[in-house]
PDB file of N, CA and C in Angstrom:
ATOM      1  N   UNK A   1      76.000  54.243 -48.112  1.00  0.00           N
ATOM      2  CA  UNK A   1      75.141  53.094 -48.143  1.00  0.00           C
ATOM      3  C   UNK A   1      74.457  52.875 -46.802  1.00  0.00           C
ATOM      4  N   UNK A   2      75.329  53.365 -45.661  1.00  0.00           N
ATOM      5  CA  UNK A   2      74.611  52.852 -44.471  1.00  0.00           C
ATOM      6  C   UNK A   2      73.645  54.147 -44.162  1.00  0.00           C
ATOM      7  N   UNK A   3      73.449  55.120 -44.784  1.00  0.00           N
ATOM      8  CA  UNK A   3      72.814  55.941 -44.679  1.00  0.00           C
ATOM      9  C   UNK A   3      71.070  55.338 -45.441  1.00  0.00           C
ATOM     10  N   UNK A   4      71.292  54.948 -46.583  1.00  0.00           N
ATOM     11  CA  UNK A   4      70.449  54.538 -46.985  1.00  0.00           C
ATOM     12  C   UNK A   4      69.809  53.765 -46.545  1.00  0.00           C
ATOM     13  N   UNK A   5      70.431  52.936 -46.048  1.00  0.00           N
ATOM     14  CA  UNK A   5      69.931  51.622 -45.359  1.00  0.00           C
ATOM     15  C   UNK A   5      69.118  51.985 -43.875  1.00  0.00           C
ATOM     16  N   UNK A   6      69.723  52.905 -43.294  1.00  0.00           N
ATOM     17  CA  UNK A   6      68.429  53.518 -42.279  1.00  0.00           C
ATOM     18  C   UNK A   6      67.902  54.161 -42.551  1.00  0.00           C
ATOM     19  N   UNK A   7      67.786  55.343 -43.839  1.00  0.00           N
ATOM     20  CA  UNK A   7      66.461  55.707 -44.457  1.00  0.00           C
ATOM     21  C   UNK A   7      65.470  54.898 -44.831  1.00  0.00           C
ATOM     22  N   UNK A   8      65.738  53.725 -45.408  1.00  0.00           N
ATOM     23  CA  UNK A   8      64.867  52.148 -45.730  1.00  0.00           C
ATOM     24  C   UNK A   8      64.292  52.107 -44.812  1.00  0.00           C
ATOM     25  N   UNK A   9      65.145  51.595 -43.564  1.00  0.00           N
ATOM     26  CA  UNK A   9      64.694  51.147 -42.221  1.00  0.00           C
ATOM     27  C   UNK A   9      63.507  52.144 -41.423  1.00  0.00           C
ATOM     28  N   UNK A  10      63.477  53.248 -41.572  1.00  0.00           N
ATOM     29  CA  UNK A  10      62.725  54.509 -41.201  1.00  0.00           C
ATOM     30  C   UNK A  10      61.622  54.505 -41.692  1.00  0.00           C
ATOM     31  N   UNK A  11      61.623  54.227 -43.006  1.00  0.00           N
ATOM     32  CA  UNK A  11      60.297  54.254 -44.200  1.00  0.00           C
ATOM     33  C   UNK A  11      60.176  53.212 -43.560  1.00  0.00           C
ATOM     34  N   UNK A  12      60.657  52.229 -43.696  1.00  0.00           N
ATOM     35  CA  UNK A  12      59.624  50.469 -43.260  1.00  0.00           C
ATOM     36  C   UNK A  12      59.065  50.577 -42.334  1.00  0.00           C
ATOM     37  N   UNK A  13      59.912  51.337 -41.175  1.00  0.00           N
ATOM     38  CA  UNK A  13      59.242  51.651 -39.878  1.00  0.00           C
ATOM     39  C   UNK A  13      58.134  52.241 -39.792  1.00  0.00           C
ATOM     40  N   UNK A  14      57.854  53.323 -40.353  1.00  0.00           N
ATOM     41  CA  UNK A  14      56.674  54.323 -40.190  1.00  0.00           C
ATOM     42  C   UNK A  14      55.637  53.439 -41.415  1.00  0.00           C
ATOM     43  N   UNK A  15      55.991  52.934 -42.712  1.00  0.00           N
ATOM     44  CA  UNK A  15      55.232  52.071 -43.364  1.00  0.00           C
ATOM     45  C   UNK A  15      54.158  51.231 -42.430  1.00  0.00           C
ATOM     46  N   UNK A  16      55.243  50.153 -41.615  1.00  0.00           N
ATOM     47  CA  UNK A  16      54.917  49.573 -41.071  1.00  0.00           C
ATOM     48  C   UNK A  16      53.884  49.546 -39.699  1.00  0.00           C
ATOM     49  N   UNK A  17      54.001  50.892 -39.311  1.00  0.00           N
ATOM     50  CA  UNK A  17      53.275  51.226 -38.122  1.00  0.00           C
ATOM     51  C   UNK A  17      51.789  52.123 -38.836  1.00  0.00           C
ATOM     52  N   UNK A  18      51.861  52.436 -40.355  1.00  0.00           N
ATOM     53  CA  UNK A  18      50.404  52.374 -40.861  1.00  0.00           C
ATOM     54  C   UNK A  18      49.790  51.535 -41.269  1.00  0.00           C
ATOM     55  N   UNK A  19      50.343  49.955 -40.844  1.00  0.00           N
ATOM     56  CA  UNK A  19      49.274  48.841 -41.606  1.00  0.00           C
ATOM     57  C   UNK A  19      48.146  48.820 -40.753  1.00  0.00           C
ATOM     58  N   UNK A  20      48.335  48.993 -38.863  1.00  0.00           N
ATOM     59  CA  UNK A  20      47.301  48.609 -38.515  1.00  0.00           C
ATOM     60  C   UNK A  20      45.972  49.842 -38.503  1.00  0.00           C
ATOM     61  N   UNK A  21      46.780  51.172 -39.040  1.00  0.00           N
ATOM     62  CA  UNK A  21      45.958  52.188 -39.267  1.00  0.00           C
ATOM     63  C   UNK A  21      45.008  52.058 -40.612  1.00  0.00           C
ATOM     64  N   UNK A  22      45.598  51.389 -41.595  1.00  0.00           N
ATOM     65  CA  UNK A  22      45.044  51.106 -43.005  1.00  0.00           C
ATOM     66  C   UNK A  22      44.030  49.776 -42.650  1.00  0.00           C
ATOM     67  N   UNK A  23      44.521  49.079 -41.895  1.00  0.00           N
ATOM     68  CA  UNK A  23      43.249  47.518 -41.830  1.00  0.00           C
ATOM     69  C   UNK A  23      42.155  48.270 -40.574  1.00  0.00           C
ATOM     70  N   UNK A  24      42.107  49.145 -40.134  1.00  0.00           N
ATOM     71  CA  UNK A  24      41.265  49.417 -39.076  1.00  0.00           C
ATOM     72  C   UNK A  24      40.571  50.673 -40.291  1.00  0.00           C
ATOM     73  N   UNK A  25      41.170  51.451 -41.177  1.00  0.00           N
ATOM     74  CA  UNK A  25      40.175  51.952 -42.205  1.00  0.00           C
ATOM     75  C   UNK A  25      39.382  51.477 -43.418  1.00  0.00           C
ATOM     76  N   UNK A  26      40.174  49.948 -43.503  1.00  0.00           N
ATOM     77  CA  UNK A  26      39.468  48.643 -44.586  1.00  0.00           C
ATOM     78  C   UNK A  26      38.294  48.226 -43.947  1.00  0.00           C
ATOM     79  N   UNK A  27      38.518  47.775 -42.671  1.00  0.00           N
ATOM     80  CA  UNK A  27      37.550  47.050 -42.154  1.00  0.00           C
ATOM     81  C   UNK A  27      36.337  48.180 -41.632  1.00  0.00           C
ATOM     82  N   UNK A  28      36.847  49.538 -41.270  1.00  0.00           N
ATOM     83  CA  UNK A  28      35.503  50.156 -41.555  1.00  0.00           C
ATOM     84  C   UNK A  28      34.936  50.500 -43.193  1.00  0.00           C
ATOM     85  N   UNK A  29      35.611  50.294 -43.906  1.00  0.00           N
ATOM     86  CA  UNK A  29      35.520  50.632 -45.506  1.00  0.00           C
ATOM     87  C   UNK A  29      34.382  49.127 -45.819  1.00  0.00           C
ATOM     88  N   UNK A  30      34.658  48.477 -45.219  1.00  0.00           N
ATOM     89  CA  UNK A  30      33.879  47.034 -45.630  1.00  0.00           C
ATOM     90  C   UNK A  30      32.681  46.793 -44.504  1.00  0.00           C
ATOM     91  N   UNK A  31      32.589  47.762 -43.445  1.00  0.00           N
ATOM     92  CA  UNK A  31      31.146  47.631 -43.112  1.00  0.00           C
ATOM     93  C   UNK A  31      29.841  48.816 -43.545  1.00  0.00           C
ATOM     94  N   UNK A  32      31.075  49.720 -44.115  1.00  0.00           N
ATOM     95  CA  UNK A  32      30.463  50.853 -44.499  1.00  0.00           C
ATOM     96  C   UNK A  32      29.266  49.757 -45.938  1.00  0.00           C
ATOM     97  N   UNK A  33      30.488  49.417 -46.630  1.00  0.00           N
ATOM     98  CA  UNK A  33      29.836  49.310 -47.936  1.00  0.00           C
ATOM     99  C   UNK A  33      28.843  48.017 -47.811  1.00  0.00           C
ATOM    100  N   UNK A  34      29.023  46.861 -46.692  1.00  0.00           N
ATOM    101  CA  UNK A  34      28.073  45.818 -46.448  1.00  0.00           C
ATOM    102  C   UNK A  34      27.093  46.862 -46.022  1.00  0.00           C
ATOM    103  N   UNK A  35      26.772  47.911 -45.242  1.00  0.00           N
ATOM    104  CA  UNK A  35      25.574  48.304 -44.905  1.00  0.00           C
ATOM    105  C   UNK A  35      25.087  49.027 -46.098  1.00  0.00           C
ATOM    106  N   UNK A  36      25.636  49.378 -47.273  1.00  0.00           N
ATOM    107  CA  UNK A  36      24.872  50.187 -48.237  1.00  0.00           C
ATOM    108  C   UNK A  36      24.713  49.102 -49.290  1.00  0.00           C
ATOM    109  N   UNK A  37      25.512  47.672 -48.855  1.00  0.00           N
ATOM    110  CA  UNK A  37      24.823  47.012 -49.999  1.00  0.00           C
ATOM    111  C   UNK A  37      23.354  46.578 -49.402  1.00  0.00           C
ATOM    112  N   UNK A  38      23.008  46.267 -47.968  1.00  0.00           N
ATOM    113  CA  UNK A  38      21.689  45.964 -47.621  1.00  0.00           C
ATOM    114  C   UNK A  38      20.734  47.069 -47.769  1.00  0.00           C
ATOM    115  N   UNK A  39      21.525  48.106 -47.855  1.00  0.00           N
ATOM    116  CA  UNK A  39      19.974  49.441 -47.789  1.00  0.00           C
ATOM    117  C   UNK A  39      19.777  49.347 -49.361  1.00  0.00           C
ATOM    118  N   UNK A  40      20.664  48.713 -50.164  1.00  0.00           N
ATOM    119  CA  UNK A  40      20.487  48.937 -51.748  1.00  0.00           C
ATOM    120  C   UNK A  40      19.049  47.783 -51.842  1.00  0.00           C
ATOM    121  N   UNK A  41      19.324  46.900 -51.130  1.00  0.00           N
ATOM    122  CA  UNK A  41      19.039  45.476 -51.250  1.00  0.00           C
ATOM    123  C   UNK A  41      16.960  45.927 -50.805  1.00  0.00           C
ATOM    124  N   UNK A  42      17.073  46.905 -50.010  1.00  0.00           N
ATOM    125  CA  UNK A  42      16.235  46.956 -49.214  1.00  0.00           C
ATOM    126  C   UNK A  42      15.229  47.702 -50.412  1.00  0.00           C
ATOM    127  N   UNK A  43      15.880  48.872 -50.250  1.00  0.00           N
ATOM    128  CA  UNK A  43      15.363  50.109 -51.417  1.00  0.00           C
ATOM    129  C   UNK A  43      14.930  49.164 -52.803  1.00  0.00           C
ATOM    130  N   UNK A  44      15.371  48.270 -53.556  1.00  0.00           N
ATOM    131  CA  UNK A  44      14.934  47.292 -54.474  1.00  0.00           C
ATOM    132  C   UNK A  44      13.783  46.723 -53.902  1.00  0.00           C
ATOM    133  N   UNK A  45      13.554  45.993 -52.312  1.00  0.00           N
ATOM    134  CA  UNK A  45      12.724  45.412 -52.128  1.00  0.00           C
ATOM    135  C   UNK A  45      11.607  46.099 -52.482  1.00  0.00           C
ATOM    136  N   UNK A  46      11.399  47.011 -51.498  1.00  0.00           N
ATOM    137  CA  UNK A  46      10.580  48.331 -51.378  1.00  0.00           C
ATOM    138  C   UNK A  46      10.315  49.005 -52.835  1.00  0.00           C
ATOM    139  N   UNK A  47      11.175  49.138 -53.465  1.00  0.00           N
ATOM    140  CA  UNK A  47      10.659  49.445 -55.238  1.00  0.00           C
ATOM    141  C   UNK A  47       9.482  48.472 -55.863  1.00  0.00           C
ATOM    142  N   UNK A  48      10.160  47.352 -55.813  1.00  0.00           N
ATOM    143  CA  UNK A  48       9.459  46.156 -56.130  1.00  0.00           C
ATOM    144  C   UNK A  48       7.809  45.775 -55.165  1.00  0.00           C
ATOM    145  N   UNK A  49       7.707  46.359 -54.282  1.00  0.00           N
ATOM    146  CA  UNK A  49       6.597  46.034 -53.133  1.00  0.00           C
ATOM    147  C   UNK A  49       5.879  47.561 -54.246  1.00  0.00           C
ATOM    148  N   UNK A  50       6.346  48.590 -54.241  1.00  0.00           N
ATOM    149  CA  UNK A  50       5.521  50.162 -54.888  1.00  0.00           C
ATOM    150  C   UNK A  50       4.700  49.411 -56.141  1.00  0.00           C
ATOM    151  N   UNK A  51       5.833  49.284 -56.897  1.00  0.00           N
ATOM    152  CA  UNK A  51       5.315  48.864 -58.449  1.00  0.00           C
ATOM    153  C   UNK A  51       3.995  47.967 -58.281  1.00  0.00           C
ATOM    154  N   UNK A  52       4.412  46.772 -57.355  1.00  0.00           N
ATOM    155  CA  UNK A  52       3.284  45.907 -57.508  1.00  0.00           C
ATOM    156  C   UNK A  52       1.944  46.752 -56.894  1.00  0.00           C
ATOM    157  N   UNK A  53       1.782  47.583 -55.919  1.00  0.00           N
ATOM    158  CA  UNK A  53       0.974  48.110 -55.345  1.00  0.00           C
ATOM    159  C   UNK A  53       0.438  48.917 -56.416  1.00  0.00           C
ATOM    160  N   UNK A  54       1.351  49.462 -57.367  1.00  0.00           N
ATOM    161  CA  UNK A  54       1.290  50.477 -58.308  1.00  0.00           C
ATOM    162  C   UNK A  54       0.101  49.758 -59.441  1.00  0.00           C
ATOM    163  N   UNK A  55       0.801  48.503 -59.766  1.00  0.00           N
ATOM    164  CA  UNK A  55       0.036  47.550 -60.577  1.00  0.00           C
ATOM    165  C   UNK A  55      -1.635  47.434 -60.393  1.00  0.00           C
ATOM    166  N   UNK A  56      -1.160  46.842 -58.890  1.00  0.00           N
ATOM    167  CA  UNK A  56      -2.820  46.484 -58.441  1.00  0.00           C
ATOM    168  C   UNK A  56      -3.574  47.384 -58.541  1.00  0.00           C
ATOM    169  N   UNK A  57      -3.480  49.254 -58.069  1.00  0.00           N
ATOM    170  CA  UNK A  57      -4.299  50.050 -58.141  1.00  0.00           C
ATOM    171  C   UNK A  57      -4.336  50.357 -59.352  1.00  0.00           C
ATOM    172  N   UNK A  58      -3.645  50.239 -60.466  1.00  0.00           N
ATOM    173  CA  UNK A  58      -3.647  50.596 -61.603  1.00  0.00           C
ATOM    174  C   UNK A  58      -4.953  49.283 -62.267  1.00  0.00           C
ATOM    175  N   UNK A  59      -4.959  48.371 -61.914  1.00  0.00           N
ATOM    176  CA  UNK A  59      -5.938  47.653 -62.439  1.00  0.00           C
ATOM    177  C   UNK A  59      -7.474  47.828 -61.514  1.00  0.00           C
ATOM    178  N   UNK A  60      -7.465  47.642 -60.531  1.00  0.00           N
ATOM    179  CA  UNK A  60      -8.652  48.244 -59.633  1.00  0.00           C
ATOM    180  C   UNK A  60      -9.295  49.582 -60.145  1.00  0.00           C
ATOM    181  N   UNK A  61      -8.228  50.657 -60.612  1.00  0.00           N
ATOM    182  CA  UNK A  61      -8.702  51.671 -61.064  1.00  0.00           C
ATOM    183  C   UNK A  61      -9.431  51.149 -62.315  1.00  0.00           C
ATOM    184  N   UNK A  62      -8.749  50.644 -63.487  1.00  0.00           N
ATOM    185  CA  UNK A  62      -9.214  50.310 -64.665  1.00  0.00           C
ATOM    186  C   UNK A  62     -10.759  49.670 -64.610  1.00  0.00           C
ATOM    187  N   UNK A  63     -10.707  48.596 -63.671  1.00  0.00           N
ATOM    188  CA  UNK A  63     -11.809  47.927 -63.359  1.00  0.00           C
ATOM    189  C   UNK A  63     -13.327  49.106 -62.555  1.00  0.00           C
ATOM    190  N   UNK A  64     -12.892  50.005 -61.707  1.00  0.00           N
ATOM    191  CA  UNK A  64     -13.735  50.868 -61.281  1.00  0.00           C
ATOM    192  C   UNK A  64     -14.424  51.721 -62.728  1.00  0.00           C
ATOM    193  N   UNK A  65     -13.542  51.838 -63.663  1.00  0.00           N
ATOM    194  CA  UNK A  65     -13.555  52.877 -64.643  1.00  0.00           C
ATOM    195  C   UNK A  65     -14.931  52.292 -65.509  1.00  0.00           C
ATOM    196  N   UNK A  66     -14.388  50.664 -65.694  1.00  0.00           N
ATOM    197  CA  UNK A  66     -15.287  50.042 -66.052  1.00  0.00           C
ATOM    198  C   UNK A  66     -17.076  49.725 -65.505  1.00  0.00           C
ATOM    199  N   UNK A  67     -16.526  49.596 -64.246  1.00  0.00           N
ATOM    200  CA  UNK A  67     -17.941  49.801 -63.591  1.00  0.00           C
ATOM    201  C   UNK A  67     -18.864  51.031 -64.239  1.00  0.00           C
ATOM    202  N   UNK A  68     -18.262  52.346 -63.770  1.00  0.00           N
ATOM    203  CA  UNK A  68     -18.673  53.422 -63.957  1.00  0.00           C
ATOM    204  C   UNK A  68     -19.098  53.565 -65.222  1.00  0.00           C
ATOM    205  N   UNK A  69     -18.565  53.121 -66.321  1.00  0.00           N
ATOM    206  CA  UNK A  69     -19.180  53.391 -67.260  1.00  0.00           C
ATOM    207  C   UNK A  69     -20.363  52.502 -67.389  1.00  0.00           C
ATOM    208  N   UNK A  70     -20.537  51.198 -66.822  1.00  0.00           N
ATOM    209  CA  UNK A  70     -21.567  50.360 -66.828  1.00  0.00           C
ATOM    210  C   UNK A  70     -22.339  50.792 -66.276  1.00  0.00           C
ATOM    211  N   UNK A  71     -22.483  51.594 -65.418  1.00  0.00           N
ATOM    212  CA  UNK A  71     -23.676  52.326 -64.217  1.00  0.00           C
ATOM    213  C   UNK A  71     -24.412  53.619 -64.808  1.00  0.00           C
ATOM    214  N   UNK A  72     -23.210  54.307 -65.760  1.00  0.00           N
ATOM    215  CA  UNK A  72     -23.678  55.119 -66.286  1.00  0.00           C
ATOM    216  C   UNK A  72     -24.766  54.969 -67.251  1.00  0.00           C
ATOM    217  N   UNK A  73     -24.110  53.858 -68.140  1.00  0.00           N
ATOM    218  CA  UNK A  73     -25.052  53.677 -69.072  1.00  0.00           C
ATOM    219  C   UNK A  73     -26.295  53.188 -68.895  1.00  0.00           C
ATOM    220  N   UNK A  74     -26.297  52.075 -67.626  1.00  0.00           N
ATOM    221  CA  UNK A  74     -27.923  51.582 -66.690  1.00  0.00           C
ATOM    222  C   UNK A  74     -28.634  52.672 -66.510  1.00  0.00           C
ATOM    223  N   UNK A  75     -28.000  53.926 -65.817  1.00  0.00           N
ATOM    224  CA  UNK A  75     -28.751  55.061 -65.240  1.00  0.00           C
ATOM    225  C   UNK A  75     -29.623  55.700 -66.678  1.00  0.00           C
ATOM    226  N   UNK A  76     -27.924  55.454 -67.609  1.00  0.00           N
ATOM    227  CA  UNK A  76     -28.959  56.582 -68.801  1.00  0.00           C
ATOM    228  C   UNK A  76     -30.393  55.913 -69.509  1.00  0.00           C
ATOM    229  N   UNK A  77     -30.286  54.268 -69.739  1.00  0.00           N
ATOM    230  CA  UNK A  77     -31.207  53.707 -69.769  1.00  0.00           C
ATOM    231  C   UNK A  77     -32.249  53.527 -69.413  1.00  0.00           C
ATOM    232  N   UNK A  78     -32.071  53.786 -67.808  1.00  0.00           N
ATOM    233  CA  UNK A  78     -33.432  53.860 -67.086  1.00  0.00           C
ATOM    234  C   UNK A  78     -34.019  55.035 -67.378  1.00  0.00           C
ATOM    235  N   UNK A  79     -33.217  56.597 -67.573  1.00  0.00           N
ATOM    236  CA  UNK A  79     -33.987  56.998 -67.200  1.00  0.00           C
ATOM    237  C   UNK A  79     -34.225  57.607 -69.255  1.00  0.00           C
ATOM    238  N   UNK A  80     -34.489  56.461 -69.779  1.00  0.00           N
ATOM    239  CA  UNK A  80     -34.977  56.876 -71.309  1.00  0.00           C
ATOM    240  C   UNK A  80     -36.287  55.865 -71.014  1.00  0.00           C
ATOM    241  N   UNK A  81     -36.307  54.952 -70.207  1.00  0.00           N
ATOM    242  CA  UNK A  81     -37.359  54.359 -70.051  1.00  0.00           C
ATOM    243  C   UNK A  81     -38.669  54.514 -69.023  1.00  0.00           C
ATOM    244  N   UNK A  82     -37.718  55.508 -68.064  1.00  0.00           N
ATOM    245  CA  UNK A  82     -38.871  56.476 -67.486  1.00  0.00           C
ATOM    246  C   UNK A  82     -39.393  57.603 -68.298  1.00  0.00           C
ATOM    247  N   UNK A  83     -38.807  57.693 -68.988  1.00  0.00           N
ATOM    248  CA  UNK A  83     -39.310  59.107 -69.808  1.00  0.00           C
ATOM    249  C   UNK A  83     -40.674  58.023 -70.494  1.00  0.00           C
ATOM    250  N   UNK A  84     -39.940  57.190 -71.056  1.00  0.00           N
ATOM    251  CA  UNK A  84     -41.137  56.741 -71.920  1.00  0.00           C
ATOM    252  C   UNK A  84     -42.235  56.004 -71.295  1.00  0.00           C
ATOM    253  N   UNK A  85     -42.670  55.828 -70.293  1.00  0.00           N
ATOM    254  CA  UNK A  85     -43.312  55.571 -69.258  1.00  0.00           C
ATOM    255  C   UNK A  85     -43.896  56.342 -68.978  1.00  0.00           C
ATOM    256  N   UNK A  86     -43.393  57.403 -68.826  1.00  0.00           N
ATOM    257  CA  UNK A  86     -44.099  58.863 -68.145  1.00  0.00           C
ATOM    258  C   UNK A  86     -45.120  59.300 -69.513  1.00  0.00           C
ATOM    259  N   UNK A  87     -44.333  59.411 -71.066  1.00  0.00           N
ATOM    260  CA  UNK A  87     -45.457  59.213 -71.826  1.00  0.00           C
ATOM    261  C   UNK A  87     -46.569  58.472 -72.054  1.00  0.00           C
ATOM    262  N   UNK A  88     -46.166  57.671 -71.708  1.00  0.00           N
ATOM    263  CA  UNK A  88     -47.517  56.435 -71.955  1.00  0.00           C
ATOM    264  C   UNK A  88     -48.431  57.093 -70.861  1.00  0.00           C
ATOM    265  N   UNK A  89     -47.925  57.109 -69.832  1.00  0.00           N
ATOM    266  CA  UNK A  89     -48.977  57.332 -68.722  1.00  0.00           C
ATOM    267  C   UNK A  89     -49.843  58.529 -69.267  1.00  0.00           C
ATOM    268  N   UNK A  90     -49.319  59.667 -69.624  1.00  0.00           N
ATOM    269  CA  UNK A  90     -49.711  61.096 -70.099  1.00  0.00           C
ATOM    270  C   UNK A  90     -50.929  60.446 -70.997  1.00  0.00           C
ATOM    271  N   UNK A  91     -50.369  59.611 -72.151  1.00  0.00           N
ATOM    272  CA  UNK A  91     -51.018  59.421 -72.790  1.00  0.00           C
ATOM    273  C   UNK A  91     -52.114  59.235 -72.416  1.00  0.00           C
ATOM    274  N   UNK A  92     -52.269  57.635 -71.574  1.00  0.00           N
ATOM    275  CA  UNK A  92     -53.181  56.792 -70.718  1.00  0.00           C
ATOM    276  C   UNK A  92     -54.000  57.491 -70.307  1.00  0.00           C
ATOM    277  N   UNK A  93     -53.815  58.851 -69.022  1.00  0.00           N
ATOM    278  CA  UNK A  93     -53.874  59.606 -68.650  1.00  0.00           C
ATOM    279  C   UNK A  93     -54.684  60.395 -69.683  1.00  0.00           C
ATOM    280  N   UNK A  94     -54.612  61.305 -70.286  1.00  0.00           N
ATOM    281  CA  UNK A  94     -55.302  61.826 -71.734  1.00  0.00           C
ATOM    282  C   UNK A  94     -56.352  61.208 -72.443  1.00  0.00           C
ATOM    283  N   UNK A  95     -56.168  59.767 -72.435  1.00  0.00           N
ATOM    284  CA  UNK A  95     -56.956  58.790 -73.313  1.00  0.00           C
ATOM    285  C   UNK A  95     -58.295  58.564 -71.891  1.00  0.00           C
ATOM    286  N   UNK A  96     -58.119  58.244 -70.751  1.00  0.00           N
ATOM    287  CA  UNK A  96     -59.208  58.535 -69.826  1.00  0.00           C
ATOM    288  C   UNK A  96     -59.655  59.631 -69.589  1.00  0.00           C
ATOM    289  N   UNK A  97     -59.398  60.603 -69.837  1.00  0.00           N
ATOM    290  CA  UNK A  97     -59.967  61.767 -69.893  1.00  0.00           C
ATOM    291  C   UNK A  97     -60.712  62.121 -70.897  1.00  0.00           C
ATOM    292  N   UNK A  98     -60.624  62.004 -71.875  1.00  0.00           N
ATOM    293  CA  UNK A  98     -61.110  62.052 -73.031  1.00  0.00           C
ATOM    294  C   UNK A  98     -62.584  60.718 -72.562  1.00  0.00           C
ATOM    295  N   UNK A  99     -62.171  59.622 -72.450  1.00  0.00           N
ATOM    296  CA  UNK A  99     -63.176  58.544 -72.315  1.00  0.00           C
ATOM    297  C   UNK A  99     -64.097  59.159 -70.867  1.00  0.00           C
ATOM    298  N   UNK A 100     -63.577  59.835 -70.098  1.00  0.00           N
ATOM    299  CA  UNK A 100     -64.355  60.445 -68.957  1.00  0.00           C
ATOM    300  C   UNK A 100     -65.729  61.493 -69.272  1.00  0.00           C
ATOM    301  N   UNK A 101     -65.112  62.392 -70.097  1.00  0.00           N
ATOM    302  CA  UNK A 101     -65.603  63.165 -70.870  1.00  0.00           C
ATOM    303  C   UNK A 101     -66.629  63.103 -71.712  1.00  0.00           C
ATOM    304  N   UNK A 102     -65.913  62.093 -72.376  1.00  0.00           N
ATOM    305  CA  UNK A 102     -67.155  61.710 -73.513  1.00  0.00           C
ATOM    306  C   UNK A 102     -68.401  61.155 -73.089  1.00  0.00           C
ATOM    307  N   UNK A 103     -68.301  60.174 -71.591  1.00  0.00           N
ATOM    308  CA  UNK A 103     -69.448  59.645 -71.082  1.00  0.00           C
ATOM    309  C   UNK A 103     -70.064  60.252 -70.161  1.00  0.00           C
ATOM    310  N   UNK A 104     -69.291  61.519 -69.789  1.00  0.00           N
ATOM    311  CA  UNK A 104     -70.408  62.586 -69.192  1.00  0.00           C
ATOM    312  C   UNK A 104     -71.251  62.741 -69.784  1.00  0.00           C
TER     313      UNK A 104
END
């Protein structure tokens, strides 16, 4: 029994002389994980800042898209109305010639 009883005593001993080895690996265990809960914290921010950026150019784009097709279609307009302009003139053009002609 008294054998046992300083095997106890031995274990408690050496037990005992790893608590302050175990609270000095907790307390780095708990700044470890406070600093990866702020980089988590951070990385969310920063997700959340992309998306919205993501958003905005995603609508700016939409809105440019829109332009473009509005410009396009002005351009194609104008230039169906220069064409037909350019006939008339031909015409105009043709029709004084003819009237030039005739009063030679």
């Amino acid at each position: 029994m008294i054998s046992e009883r300083k095997a106890l005593e031995s274990r408690t001993s050496t037990e005992e002389d790893r608590v302050p080895v175990l609270e000095a690996q907790l307390a780095q265990a708990k700044l470890i994980a406070e600093e990866a809960d702020k980089k988590y914290e951070e990385v969310g921010y920063m997700r959340k800042v992309l998306e919205n950026c993501s958003l905005s150019d995603e609508e700016r784009m939409d809105a440019l898209e829109s332009q473009l097709k509005e410009t396009r279609f002005l351009a194609e307009e104008a230039d169906r109305k220069y064409d037909e302009v350019a006939r008339n003139l031909a015409v105009v053009q043709d029709d004084l010639e003819h009237a030039e002609t005739g009063q030679s």
